[in-house]
N, C-alpha and C. Protein backbone atom coordinates (compact mmCIF):
# COMPACT_ATOMS: atom_id res chain seq x y z
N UNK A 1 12.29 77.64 -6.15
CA UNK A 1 11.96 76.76 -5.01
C UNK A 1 12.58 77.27 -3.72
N UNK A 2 13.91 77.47 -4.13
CA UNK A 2 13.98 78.37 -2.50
C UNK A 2 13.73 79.52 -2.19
N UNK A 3 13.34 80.51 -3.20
CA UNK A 3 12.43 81.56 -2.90
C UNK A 3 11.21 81.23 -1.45
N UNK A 4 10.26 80.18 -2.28
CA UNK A 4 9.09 79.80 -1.28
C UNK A 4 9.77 79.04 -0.31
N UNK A 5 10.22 78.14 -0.05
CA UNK A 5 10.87 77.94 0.88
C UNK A 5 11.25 78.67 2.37
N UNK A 6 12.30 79.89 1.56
CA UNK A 6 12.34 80.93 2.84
C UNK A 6 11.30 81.53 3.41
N UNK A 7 9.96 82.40 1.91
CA UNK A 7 9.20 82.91 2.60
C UNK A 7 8.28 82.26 3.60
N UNK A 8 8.09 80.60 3.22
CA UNK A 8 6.90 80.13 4.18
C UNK A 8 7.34 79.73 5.79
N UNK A 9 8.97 79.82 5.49
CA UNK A 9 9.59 79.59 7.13
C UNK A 9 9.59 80.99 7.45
N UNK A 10 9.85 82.18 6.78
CA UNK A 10 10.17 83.18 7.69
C UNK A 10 8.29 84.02 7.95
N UNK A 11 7.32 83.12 7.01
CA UNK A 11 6.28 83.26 7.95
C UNK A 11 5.86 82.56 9.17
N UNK A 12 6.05 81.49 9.13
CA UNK A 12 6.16 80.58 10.43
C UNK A 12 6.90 81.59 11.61
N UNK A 13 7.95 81.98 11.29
CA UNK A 13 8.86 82.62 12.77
C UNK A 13 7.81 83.58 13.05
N UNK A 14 6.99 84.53 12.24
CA UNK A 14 6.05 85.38 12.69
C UNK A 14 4.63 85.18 13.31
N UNK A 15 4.50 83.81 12.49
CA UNK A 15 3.04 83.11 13.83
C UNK A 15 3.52 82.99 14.81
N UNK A 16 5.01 82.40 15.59
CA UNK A 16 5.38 81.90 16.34
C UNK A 16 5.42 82.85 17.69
N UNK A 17 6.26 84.06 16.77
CA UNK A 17 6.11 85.36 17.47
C UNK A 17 5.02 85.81 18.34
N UNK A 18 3.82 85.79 17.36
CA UNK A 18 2.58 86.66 17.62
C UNK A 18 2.53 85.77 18.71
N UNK A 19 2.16 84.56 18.81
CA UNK A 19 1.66 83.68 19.77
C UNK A 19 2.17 83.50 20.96
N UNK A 20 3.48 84.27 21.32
CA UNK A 20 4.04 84.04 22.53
C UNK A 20 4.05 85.28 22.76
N UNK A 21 3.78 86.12 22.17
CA UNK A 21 3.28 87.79 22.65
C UNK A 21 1.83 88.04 23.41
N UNK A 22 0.75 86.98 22.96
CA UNK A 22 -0.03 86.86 23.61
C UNK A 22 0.06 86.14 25.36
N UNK A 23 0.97 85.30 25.13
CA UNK A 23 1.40 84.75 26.28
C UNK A 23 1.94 85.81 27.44
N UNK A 24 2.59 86.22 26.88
CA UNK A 24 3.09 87.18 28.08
C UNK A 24 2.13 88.21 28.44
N UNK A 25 1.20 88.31 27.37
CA UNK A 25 0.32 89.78 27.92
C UNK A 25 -0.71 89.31 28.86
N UNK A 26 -1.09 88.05 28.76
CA UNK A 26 -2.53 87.60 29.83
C UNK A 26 -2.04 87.20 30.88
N UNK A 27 -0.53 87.43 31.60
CA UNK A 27 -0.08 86.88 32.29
C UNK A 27 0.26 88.22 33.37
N UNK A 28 0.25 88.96 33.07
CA UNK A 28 0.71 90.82 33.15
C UNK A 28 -0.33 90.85 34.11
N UNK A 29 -0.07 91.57 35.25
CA UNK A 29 -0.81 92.24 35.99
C UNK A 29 -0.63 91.44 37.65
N UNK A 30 -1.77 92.33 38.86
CA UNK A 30 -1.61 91.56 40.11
C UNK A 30 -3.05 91.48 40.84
N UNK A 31 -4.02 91.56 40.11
CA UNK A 31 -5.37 91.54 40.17
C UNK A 31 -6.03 92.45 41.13
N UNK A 32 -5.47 93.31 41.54
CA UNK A 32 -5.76 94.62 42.30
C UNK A 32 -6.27 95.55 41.26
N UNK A 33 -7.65 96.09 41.81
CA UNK A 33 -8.34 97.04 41.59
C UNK A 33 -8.15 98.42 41.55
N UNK A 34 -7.53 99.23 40.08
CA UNK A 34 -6.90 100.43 40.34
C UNK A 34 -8.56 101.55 41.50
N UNK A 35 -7.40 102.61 42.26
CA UNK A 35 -8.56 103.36 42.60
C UNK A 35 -9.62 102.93 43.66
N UNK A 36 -9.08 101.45 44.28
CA UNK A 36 -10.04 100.71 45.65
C UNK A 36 -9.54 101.76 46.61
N UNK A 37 -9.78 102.02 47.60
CA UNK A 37 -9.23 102.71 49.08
C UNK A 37 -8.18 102.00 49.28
N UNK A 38 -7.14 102.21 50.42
CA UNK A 38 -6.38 101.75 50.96
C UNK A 38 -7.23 100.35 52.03
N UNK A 39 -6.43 99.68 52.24
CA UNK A 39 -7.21 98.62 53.17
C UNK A 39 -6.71 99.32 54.60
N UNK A 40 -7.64 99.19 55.63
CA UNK A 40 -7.89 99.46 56.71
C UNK A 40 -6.40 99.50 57.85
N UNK A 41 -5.93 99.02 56.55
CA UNK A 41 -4.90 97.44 58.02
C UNK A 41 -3.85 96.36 57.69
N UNK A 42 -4.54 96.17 56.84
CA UNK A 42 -3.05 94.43 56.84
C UNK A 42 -2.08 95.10 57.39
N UNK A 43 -1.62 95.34 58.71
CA UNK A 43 -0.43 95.76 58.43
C UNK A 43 1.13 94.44 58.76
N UNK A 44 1.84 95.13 57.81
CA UNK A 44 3.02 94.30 57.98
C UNK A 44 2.67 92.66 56.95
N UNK A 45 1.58 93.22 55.93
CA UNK A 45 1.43 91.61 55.31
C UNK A 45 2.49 90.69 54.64
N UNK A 46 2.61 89.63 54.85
CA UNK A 46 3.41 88.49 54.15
C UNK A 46 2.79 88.01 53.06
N UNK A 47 2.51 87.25 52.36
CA UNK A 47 2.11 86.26 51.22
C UNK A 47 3.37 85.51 51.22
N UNK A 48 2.20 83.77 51.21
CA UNK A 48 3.22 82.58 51.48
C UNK A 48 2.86 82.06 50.26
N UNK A 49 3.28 81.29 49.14
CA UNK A 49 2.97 80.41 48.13
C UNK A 49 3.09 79.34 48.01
N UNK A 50 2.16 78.14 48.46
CA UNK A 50 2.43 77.14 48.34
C UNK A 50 2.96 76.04 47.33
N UNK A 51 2.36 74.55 47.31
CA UNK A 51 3.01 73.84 46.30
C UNK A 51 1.89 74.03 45.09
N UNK A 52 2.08 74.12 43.81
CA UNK A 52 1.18 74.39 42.49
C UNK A 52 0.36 72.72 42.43
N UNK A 53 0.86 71.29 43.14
CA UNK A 53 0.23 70.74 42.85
C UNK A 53 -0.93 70.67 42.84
N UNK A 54 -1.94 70.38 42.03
CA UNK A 54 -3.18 69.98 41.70
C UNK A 54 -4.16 71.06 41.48
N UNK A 55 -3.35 72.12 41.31
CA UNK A 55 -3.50 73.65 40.86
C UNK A 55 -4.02 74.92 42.05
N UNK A 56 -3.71 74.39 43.29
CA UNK A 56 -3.91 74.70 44.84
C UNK A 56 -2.53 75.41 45.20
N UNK A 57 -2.66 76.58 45.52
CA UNK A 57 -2.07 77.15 46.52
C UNK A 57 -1.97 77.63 48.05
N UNK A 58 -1.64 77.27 48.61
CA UNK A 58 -1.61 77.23 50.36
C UNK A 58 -1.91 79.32 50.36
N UNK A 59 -3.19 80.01 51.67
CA UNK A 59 -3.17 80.71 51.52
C UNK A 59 -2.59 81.95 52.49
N UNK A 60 -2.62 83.10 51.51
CA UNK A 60 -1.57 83.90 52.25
C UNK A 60 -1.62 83.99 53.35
N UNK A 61 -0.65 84.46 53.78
CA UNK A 61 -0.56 84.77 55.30
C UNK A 61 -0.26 86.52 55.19
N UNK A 62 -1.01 87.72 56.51
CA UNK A 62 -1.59 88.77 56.98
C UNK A 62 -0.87 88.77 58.30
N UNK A 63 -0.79 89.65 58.43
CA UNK A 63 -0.83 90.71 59.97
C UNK A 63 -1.79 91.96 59.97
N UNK A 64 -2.74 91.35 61.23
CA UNK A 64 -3.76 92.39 61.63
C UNK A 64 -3.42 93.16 63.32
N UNK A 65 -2.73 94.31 62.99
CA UNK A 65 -3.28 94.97 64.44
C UNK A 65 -3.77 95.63 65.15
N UNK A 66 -4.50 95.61 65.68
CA UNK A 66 -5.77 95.96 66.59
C UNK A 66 -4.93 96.94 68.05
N UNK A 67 -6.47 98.02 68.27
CA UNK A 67 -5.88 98.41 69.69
C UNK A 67 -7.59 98.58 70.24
N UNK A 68 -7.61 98.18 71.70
CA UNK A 68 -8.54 98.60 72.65
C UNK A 68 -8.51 99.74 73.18
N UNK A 69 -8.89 101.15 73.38
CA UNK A 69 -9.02 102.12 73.64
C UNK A 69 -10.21 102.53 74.80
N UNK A 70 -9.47 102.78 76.12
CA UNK A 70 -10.77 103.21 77.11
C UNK A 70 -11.43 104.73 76.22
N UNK A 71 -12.87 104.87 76.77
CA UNK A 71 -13.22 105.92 76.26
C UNK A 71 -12.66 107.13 76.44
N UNK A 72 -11.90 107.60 77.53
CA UNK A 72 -10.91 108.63 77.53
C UNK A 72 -9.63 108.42 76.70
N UNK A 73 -9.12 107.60 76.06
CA UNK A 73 -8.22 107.55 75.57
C UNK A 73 -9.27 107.91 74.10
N UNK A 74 -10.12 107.46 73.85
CA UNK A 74 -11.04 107.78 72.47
C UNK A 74 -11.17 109.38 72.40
N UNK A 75 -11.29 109.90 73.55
CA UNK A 75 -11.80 111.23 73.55
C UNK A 75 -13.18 111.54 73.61
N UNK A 76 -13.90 110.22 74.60
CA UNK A 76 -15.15 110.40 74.62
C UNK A 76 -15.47 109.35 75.75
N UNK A 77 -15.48 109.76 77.04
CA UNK A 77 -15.67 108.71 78.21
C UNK A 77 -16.81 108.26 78.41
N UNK A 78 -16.81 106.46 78.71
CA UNK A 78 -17.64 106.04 78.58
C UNK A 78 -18.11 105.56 77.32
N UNK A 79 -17.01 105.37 76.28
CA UNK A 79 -17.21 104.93 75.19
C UNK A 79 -15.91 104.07 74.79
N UNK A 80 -15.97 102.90 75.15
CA UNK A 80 -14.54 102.13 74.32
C UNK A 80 -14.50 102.29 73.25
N UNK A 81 -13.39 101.79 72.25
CA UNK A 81 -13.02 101.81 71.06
C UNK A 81 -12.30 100.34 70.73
N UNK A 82 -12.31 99.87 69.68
CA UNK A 82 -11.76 99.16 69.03
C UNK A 82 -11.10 99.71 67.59
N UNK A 83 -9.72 100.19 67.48
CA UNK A 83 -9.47 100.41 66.03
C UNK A 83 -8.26 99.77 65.36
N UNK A 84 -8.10 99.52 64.43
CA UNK A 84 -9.08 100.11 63.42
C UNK A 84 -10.57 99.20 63.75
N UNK A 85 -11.47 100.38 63.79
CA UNK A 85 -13.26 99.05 63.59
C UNK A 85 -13.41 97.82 62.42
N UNK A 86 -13.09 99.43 61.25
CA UNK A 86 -13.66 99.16 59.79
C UNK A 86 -11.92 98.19 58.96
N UNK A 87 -11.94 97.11 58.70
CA UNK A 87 -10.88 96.30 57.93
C UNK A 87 -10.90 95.91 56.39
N UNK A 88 -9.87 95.50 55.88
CA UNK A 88 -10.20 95.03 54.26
C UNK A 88 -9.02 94.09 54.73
N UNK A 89 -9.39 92.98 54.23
CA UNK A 89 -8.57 91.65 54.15
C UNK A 89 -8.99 91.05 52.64
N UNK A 90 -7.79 90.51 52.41
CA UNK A 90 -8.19 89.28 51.44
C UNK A 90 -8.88 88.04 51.89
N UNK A 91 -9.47 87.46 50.42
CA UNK A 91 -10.28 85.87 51.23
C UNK A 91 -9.31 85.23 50.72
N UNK A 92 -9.62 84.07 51.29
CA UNK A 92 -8.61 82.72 51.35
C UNK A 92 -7.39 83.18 52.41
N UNK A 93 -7.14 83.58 53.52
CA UNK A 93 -5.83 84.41 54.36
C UNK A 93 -6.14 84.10 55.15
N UNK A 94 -5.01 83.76 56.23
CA UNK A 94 -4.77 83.25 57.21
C UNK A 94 -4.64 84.39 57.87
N UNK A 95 -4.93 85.02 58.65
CA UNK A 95 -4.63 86.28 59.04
C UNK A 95 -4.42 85.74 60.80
N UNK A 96 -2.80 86.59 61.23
CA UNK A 96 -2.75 86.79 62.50
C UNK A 96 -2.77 88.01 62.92
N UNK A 97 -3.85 87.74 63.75
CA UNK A 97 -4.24 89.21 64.64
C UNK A 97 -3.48 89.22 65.87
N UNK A 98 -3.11 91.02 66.16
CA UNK A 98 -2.60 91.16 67.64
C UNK A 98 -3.16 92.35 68.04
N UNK A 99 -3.53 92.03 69.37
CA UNK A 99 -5.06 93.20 69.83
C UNK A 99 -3.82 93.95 71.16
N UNK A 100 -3.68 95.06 71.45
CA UNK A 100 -3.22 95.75 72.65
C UNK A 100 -4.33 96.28 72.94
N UNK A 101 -4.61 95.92 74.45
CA UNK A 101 -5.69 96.56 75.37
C UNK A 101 -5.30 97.03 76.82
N UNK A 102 -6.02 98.44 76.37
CA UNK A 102 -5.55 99.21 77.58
C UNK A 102 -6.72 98.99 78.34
N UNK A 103 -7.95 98.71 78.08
CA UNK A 103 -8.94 98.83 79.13
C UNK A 103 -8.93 97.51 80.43
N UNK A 104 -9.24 98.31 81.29
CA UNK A 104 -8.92 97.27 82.99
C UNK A 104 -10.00 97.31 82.96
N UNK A 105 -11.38 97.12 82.84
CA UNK A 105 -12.62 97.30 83.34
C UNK A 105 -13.15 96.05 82.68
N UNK A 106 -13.83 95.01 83.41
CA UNK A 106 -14.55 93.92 82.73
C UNK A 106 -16.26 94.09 82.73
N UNK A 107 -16.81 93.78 81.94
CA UNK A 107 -18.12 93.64 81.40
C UNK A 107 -18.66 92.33 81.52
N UNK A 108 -19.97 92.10 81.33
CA UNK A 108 -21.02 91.07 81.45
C UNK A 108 -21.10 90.42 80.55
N UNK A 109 -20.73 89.18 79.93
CA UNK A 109 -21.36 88.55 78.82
C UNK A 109 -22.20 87.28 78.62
N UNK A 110 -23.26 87.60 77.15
CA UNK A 110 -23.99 86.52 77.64
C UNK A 110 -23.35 85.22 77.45
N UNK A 111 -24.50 83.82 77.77
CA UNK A 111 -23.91 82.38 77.29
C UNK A 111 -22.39 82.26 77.25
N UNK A 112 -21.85 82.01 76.69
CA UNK A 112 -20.32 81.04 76.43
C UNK A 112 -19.81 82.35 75.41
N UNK A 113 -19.87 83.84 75.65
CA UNK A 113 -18.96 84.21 74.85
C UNK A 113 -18.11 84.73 75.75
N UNK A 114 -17.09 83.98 76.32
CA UNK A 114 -16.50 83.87 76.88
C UNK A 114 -15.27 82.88 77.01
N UNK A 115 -16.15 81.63 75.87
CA UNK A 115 -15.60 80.92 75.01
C UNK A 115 -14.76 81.18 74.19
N UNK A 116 -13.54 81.11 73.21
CA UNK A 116 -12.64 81.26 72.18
C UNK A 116 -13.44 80.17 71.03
N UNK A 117 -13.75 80.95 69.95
CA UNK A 117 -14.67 80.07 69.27
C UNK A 117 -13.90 80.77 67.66
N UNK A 118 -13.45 79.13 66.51
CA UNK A 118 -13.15 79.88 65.43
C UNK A 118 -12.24 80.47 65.11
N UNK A 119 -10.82 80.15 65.91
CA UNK A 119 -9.67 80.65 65.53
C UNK A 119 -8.64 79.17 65.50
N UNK A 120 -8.23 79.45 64.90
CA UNK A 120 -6.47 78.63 64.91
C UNK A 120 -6.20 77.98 65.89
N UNK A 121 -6.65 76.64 65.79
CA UNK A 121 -6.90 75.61 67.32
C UNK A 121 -7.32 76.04 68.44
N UNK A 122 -8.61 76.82 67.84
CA UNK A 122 -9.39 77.21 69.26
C UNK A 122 -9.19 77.52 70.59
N UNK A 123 -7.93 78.49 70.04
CA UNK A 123 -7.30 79.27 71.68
C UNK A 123 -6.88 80.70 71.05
N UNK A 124 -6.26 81.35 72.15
CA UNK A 124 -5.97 82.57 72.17
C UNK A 124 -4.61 82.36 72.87
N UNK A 125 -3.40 83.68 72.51
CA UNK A 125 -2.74 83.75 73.57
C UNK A 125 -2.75 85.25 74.09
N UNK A 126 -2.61 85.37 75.30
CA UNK A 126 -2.84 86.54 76.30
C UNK A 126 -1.32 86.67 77.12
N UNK A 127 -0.97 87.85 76.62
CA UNK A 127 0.42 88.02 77.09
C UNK A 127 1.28 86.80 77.35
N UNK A 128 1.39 85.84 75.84
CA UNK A 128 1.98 84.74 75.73
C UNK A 128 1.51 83.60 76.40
N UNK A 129 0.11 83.63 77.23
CA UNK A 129 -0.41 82.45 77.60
C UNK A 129 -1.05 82.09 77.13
N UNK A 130 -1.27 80.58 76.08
CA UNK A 130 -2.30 79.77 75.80
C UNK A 130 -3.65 79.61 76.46
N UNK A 131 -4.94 79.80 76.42
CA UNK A 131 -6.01 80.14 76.43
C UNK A 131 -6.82 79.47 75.90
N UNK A 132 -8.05 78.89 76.50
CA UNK A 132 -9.55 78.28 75.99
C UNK A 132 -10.80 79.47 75.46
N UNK A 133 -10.40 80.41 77.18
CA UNK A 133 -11.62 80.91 77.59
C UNK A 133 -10.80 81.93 78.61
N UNK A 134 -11.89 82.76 78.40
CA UNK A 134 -11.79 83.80 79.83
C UNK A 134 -12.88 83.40 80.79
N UNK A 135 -12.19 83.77 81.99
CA UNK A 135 -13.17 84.02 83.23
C UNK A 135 -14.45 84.89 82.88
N UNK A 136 -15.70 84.66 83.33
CA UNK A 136 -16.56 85.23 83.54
C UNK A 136 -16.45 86.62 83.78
N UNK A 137 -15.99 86.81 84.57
CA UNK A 137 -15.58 88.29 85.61
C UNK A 137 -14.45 88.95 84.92
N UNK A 138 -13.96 88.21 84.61
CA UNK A 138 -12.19 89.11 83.75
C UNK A 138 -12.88 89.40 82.50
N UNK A 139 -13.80 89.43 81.36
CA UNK A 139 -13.70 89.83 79.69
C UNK A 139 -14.14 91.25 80.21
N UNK A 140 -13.19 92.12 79.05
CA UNK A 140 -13.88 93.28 78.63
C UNK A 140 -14.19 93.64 77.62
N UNK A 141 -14.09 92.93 76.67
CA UNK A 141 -14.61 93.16 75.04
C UNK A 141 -14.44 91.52 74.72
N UNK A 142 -14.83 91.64 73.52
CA UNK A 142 -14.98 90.27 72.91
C UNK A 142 -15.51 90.68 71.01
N UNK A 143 -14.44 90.35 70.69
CA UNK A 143 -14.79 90.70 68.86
C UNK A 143 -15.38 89.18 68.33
N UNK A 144 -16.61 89.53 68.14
CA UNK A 144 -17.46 88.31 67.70
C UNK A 144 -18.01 88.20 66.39
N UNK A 145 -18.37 87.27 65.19
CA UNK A 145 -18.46 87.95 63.66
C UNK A 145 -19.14 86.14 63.80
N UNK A 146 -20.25 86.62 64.07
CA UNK A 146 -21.48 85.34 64.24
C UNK A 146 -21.55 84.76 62.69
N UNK A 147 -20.92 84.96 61.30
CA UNK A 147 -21.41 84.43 60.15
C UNK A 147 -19.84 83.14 60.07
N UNK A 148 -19.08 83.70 60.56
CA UNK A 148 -17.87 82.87 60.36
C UNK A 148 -18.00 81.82 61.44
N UNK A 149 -18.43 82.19 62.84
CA UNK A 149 -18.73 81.53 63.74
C UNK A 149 -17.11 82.11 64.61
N UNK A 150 -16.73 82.92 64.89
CA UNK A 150 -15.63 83.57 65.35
C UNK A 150 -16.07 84.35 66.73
N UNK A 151 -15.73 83.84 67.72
CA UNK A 151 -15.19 84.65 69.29
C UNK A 151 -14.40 84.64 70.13
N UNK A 152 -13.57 86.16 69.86
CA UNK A 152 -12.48 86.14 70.97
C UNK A 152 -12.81 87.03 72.41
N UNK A 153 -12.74 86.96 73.19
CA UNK A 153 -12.89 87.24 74.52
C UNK A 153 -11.36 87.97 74.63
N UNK A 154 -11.63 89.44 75.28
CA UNK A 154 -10.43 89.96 75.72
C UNK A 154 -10.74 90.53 76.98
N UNK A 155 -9.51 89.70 77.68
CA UNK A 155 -9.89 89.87 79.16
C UNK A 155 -9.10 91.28 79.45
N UNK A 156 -9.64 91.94 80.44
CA UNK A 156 -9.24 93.07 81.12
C UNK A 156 -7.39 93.42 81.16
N UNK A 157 -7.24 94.34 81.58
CA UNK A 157 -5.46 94.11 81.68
C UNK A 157 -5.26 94.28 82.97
N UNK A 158 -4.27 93.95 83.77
CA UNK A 158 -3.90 94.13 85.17
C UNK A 158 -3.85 95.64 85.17
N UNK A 159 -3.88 95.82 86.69
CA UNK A 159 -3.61 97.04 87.42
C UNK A 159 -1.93 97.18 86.82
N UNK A 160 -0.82 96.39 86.92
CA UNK A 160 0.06 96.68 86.90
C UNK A 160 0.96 96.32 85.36
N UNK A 161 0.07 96.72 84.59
CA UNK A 161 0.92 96.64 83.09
C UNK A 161 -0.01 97.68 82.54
N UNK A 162 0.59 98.63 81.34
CA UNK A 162 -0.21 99.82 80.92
C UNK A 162 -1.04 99.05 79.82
N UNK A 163 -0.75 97.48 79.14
CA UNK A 163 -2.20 97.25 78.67
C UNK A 163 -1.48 95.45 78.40
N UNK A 164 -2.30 94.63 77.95
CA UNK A 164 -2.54 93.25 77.75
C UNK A 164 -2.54 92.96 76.25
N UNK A 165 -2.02 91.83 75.72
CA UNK A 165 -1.77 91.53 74.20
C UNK A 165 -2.67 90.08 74.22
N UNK A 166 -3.13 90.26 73.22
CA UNK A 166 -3.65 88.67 72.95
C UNK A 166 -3.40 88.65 71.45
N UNK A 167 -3.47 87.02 71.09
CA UNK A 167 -2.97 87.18 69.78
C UNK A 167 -3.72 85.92 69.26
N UNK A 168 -4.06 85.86 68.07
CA UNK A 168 -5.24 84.57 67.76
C UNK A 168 -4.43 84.98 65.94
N UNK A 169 -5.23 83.46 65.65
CA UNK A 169 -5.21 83.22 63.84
C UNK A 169 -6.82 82.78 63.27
N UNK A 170 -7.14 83.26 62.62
CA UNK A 170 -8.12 82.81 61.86
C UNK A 170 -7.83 82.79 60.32
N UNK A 171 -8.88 81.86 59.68
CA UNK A 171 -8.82 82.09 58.24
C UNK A 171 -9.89 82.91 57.66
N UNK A 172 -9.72 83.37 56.96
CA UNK A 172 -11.01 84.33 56.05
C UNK A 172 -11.87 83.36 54.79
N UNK A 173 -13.04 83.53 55.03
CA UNK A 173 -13.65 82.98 53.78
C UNK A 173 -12.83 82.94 52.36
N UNK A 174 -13.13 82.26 51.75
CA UNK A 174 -12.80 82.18 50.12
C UNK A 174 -13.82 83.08 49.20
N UNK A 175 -14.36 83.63 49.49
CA UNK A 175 -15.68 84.52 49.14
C UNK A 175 -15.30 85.90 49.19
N UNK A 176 -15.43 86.63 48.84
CA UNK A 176 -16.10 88.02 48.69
C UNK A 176 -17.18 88.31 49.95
N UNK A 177 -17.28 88.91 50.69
CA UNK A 177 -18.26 89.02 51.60
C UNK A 177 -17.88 90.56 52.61
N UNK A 178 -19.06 90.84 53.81
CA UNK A 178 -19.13 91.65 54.29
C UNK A 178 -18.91 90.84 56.08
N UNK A 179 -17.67 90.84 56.76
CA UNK A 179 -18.74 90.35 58.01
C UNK A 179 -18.89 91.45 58.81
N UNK A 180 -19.58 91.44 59.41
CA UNK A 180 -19.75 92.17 60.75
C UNK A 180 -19.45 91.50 61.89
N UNK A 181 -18.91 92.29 62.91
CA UNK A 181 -18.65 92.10 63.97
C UNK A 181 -18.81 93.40 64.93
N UNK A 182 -19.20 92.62 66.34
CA UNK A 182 -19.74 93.41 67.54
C UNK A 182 -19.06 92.73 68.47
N UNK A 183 -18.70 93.98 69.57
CA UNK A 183 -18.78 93.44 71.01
C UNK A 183 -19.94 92.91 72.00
N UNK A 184 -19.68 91.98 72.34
CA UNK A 184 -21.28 91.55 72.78
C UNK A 184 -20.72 91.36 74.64
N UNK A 185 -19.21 91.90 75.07
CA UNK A 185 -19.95 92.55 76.23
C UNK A 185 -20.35 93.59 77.17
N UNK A 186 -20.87 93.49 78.00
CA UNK A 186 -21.91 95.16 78.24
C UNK A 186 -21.19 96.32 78.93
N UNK A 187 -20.05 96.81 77.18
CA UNK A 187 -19.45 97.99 77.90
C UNK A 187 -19.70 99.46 77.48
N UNK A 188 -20.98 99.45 77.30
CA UNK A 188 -21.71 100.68 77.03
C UNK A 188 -22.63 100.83 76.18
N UNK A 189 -23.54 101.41 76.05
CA UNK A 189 -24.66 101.20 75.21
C UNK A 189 -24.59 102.02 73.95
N UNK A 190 -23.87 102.64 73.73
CA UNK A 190 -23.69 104.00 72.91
C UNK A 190 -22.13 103.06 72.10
N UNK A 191 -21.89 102.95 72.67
CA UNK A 191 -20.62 102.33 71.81
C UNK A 191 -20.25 101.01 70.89
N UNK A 192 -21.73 100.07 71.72
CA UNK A 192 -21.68 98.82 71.36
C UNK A 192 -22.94 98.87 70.05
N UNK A 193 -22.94 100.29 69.95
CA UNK A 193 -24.02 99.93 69.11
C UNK A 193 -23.85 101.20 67.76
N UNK A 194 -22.92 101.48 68.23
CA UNK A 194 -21.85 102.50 66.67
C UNK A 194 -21.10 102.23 66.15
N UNK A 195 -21.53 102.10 64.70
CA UNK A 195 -20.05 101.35 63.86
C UNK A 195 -19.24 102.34 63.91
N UNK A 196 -17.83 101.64 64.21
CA UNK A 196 -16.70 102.88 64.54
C UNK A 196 -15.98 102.76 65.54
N UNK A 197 -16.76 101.97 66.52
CA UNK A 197 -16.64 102.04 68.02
C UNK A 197 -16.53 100.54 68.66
N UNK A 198 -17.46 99.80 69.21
CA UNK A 198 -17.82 98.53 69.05
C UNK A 198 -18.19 97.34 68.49
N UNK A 199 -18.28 98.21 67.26
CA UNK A 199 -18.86 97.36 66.05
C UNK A 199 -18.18 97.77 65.33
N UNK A 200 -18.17 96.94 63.70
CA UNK A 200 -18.04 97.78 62.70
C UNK A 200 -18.30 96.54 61.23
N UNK A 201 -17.22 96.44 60.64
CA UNK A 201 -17.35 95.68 59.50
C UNK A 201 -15.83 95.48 58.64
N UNK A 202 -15.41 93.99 58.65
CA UNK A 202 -14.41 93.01 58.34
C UNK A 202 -14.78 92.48 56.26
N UNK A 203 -14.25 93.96 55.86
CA UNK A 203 -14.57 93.28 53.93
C UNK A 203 -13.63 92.36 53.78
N UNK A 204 -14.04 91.20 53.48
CA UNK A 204 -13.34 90.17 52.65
C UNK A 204 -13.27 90.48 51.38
N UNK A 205 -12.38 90.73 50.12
CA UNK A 205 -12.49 90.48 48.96
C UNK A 205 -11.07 90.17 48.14
């Protein structure tokens, strides 16, 4: 009798085993894709973790930074730049962007993009000033991504600073997606219409 005894407990300790070996193995990993490219950009990212109640986590938080480039600074005048164009962000991210712009030259834009539309209480700040909107006459670019419903207006920089900061928050879809975004104002025709340059494309995944 205590023969069976021992053996049927010291099989028990070995189900017990197996079963918490499984536990730890489906738990292993960080859901990154061996062999994706590098992302464009996050640079300087954080991840915040919220409270687990109700099985919701508050989502990460990103640093995106951006530079405006006159076309001589691109190496091709008469052609602005925006880089990085091409980005990889995560979805569900709060991402704060900070744009340095060297270009002084303002452009034409149509309707209300001129408006701040789609960011983080619907302002901008511009060398630390809170912001609705730019002047008509002051934008020289404007990064617009019509599926999110997102426009920032970046106004020109003074004569007397070598360039202008603006800084905005948006969130990223919860999706997987492609957006695009363009400058929509009229600072060259060749540029606003080359991904790379004025345009390009924001992967969410």
């Amino acid at each position: 009798m205590h023969k069976r005894v021992f053996l049927v407990g010291a099989f028990s300790l070995l189900v017990v085993g197996a079963m918490a070996g499984c536990g730890n193995s489906s738990s292993s990993g960080n859901g990154s894709a061996p062999g994706q490219p590098p992302a464009a950009v996050s640079n300087g990212a954080s991840h915040v973790t919220g409270s687990h109640e109700s099985g919701q986590v508050s989502a990460q938080s990103v640093n995106l930074n951006l530079k405006v480039l006159t076309g001589t600074m691109a190496g091709k005048p008469g052609w602005p730049k925006i880089e990085p164009a091409d980005v990889t962000l995560k979805a569900n991210s709060l991402v704060h962007v900070t744009i340095q712009n060297y270009d002084d030259g303002a452009a034409p834009v149509p309707g209300n993009d001129n408006q701040v539309q789609g960011t983080v209480g619907g302002t901008i700040t511009v060398d630390g000033k809170q912001v609705s909107s730019i002047s008509f006459d002051n934008v020289a670019h404007t990064i617009t991504i019509p599926a999110i419903r997102l426009n920032v207006p970046i106004p020109a920089r003074t004569a007397g600073e070598p360039y202008n900061t603006v800084r905005f928050s948006f969130k990223t879809p919860s999706t997987p997606q492609k957006l695009n975004w363009q400058c929509m104002a009229a600072c060259g025709p060749g540029a606003m219409t080359t991904d790379g340059w004025m345009k390009g494309v924001w992967t969410i995944q």
